[in-house]
PDB file of N, CA and C in Angstrom:
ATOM      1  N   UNK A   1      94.722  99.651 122.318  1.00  0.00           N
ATOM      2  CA  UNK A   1      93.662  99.779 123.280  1.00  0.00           C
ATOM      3  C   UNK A   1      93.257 101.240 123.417  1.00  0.00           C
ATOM      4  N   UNK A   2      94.114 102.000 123.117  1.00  0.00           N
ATOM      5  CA  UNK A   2      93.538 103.139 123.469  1.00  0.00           C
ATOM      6  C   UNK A   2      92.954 103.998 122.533  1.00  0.00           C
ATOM      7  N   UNK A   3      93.737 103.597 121.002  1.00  0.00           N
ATOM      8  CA  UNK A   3      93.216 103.981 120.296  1.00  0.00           C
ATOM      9  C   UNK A   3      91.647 103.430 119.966  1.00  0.00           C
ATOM     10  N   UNK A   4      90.727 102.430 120.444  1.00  0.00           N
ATOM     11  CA  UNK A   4      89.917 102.256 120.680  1.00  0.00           C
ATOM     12  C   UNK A   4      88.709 103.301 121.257  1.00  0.00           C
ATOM     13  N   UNK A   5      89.558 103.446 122.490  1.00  0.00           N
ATOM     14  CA  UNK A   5      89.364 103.974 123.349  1.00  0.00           C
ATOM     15  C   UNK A   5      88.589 105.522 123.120  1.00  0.00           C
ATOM     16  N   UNK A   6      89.753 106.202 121.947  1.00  0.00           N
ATOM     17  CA  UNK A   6      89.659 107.512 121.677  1.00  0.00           C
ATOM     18  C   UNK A   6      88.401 107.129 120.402  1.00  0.00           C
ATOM     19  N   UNK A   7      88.385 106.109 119.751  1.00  0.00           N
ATOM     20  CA  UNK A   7      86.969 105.811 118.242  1.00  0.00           C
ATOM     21  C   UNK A   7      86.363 105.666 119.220  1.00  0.00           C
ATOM     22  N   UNK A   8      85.882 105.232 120.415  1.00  0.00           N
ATOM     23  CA  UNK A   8      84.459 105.268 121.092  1.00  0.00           C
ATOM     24  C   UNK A   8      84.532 106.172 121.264  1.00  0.00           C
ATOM     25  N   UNK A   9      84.704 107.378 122.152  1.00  0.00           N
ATOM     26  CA  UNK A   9      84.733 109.042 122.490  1.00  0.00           C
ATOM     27  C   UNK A   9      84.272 109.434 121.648  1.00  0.00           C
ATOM     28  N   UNK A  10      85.268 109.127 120.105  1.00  0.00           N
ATOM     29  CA  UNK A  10      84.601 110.255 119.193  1.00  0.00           C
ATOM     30  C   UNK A  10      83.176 109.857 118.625  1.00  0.00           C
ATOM     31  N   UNK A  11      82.948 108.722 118.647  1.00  0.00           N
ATOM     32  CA  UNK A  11      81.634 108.019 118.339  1.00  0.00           C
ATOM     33  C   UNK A  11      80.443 108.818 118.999  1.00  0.00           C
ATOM     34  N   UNK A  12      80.914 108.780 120.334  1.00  0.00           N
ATOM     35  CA  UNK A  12      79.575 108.946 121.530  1.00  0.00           C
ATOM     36  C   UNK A  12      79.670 110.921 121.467  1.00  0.00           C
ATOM     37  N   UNK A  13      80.541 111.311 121.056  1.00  0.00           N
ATOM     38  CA  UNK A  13      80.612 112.673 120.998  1.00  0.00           C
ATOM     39  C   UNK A  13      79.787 112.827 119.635  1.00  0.00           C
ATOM     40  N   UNK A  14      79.827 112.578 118.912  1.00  0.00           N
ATOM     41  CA  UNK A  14      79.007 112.571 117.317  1.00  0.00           C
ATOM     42  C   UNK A  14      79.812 113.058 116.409  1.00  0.00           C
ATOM     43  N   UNK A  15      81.646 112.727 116.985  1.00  0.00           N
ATOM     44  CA  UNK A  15      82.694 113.856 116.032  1.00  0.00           C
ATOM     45  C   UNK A  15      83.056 112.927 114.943  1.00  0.00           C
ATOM     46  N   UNK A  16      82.731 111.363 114.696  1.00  0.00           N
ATOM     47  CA  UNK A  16      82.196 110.678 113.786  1.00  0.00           C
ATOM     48  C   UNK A  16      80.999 109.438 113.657  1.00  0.00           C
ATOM     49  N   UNK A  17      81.031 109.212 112.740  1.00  0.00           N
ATOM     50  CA  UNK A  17      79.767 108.190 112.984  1.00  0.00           C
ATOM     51  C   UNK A  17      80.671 106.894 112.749  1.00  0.00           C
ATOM     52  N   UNK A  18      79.658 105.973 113.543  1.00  0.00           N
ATOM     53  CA  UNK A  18      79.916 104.691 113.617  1.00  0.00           C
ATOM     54  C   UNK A  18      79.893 103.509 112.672  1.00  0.00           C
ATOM     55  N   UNK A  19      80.875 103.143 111.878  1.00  0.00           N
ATOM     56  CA  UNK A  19      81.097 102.241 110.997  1.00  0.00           C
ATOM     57  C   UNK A  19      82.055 103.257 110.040  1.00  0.00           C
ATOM     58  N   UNK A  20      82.043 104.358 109.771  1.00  0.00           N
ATOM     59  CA  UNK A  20      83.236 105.371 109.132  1.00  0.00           C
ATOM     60  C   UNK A  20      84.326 105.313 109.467  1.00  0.00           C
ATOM     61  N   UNK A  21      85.430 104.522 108.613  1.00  0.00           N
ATOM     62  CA  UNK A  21      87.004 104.957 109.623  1.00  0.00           C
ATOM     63  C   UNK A  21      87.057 106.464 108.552  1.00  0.00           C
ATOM     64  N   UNK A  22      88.200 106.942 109.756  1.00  0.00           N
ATOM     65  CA  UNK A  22      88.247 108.601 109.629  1.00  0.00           C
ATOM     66  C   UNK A  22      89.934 108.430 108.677  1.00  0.00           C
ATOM     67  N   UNK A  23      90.022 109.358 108.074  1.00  0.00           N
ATOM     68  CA  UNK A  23      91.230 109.723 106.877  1.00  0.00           C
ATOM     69  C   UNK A  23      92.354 109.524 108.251  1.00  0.00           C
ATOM     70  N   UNK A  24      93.400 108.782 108.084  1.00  0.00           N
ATOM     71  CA  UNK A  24      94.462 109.079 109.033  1.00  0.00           C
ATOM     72  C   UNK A  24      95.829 110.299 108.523  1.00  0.00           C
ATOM     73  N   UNK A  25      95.204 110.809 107.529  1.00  0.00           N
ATOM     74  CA  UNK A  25      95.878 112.002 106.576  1.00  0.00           C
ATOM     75  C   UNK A  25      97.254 111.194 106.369  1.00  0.00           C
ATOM     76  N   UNK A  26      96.833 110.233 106.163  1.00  0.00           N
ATOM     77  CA  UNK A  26      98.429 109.649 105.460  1.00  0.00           C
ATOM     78  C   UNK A  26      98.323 109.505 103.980  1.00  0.00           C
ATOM     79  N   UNK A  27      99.589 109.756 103.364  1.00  0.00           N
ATOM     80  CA  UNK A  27      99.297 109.183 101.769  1.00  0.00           C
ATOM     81  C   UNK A  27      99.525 107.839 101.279  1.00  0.00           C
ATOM     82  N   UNK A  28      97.948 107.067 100.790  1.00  0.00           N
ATOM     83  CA  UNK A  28      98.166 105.941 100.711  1.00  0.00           C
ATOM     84  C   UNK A  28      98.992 105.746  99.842  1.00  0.00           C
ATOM     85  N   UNK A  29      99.886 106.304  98.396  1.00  0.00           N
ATOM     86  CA  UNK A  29     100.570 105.704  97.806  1.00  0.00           C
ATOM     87  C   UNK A  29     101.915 105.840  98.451  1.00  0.00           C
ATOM     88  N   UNK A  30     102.390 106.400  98.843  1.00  0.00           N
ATOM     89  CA  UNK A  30     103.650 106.255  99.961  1.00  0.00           C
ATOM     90  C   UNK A  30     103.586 104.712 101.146  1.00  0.00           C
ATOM     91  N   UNK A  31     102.032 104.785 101.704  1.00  0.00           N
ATOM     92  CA  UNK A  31     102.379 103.725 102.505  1.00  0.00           C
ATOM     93  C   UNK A  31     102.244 102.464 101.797  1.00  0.00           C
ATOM     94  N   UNK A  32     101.812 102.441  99.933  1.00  0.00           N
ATOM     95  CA  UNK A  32     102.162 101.088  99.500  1.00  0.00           C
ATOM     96  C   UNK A  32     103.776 100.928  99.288  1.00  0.00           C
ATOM     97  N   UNK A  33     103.744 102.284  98.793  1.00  0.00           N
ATOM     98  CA  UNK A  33     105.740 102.170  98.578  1.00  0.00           C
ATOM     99  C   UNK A  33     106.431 101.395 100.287  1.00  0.00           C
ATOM    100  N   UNK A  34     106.315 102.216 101.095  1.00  0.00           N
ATOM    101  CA  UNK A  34     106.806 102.334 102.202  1.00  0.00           C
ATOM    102  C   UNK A  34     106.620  99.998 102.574  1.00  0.00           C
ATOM    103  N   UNK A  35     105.345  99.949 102.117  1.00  0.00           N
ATOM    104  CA  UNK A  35     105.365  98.066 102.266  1.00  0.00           C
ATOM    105  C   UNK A  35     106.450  97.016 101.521  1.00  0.00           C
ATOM    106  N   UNK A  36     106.860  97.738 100.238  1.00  0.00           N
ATOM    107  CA  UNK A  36     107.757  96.951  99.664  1.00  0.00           C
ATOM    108  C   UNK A  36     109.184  97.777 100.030  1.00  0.00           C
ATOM    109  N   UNK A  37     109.476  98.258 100.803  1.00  0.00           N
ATOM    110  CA  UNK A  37     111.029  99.414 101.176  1.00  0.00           C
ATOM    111  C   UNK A  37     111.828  98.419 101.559  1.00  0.00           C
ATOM    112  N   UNK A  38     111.982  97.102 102.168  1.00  0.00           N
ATOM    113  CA  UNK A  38     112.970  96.767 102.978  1.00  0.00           C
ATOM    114  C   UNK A  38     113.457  95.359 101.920  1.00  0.00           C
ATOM    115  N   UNK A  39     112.585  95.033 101.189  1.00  0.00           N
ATOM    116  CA  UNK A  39     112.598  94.124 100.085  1.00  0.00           C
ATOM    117  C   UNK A  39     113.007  94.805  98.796  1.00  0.00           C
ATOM    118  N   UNK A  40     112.405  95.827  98.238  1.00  0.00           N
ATOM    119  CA  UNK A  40     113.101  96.854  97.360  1.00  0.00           C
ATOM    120  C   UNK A  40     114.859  96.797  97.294  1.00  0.00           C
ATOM    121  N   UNK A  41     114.660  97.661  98.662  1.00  0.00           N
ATOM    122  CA  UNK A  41     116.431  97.614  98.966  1.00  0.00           C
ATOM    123  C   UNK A  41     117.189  96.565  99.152  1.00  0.00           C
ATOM    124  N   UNK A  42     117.110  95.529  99.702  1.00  0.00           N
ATOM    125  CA  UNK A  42     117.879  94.181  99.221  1.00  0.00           C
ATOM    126  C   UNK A  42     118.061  93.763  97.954  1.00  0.00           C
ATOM    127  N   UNK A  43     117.199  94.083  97.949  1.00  0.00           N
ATOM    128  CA  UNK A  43     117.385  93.418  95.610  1.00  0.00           C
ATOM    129  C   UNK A  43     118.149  94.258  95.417  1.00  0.00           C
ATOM    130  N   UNK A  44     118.428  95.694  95.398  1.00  0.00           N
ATOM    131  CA  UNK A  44     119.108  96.577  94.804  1.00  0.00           C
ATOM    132  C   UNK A  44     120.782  95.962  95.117  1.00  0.00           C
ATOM    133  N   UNK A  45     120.764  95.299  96.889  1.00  0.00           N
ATOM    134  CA  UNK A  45     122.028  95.917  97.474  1.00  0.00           C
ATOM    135  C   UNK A  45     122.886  94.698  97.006  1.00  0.00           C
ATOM    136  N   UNK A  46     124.495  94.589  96.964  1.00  0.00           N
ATOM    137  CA  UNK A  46     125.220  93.311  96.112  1.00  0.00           C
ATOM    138  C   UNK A  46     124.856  92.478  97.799  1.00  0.00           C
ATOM    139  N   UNK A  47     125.024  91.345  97.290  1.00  0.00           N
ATOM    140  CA  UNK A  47     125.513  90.151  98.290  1.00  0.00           C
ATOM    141  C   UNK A  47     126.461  90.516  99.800  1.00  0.00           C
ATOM    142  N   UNK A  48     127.598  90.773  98.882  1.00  0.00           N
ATOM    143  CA  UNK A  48     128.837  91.194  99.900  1.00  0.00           C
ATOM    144  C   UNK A  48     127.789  92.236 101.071  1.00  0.00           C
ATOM    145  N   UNK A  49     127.294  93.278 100.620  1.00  0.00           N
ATOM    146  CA  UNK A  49     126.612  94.524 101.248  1.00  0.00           C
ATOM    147  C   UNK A  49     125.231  94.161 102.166  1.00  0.00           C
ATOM    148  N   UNK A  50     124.573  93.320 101.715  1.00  0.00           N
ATOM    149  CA  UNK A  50     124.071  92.733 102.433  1.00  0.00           C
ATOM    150  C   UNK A  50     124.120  91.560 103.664  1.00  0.00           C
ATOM    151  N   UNK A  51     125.289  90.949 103.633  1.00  0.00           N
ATOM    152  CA  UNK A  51     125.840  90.174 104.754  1.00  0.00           C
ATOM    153  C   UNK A  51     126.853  91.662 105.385  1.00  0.00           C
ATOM    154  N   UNK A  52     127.368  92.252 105.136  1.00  0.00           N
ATOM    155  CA  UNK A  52     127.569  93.630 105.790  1.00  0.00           C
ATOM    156  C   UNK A  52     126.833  93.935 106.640  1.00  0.00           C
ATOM    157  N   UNK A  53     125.511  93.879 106.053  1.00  0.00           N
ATOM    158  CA  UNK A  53     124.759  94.606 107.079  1.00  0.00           C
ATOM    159  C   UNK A  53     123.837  94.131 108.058  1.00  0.00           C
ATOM    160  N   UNK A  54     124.191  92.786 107.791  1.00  0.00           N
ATOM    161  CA  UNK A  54     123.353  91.487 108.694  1.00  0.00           C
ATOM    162  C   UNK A  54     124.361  91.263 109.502  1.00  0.00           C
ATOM    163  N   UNK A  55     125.665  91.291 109.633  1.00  0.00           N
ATOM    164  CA  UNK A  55     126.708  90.845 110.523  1.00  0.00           C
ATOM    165  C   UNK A  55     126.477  92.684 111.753  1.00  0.00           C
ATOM    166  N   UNK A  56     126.198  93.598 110.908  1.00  0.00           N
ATOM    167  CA  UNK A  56     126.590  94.630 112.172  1.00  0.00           C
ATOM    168  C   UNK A  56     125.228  94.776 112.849  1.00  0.00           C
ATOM    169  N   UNK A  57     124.062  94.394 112.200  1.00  0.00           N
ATOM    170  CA  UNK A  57     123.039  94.220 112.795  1.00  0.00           C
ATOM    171  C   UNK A  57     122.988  93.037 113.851  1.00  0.00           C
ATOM    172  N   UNK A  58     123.589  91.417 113.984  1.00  0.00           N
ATOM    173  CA  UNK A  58     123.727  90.689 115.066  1.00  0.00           C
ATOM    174  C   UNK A  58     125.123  91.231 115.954  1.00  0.00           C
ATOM    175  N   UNK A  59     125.854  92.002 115.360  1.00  0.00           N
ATOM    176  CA  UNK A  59     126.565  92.078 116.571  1.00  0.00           C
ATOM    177  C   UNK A  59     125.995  93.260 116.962  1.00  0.00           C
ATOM    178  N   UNK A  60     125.045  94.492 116.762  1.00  0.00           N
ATOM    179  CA  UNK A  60     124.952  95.065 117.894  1.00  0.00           C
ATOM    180  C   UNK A  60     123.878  94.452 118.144  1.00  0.00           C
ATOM    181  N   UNK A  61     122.923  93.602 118.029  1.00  0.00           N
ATOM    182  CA  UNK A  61     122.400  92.992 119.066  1.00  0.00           C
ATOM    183  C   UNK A  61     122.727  91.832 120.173  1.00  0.00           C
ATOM    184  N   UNK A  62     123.813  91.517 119.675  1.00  0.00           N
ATOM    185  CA  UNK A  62     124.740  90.533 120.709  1.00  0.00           C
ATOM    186  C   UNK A  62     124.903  91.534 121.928  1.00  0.00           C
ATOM    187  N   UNK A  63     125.521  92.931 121.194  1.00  0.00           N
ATOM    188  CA  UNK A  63     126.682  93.414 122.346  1.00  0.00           C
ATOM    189  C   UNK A  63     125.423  94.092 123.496  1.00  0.00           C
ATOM    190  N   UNK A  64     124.025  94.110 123.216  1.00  0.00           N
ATOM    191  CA  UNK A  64     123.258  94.441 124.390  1.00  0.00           C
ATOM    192  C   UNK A  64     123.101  93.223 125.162  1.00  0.00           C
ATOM    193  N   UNK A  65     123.246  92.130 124.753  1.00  0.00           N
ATOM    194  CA  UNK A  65     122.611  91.291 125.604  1.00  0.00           C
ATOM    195  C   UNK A  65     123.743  90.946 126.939  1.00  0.00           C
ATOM    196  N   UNK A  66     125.156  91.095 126.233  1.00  0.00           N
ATOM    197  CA  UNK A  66     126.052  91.394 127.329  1.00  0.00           C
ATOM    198  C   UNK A  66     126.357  91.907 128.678  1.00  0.00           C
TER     199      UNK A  66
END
């Protein structure tokens, strides 16, 4: 919402025009990498290592709900 908020401002200010999205200076080939990261790394990780890390991930979310 607010970021809305701030594309109308800059709209009505003339600091861009309307229908232009503006560069968010990110690098898009990082944020395609960054889409396959959590799937990447499972394939890599063995079995055993991956229920490793699914068991300490539900228990610390158990131990907040405590």
């Amino acid at each position: 919402m607010i970021g809305a908020a701030v594309k109308v401002m800059r709209i009505a200010t003339g600091e861009i025009e309307e229908g232009i999205e503006a560069d968010d200076g990110k690098d898009k080939a990082a944020q395609e990498l960054g889409r396959k990261g959590g799937k990447a790394r499972a394939e890599k990780l063995s079995k055993e290592k991956r229920a490793e890390i699914a068991r300490a991930a539900a228990n610390k979310r158990w131990a907040n709900k405590k």
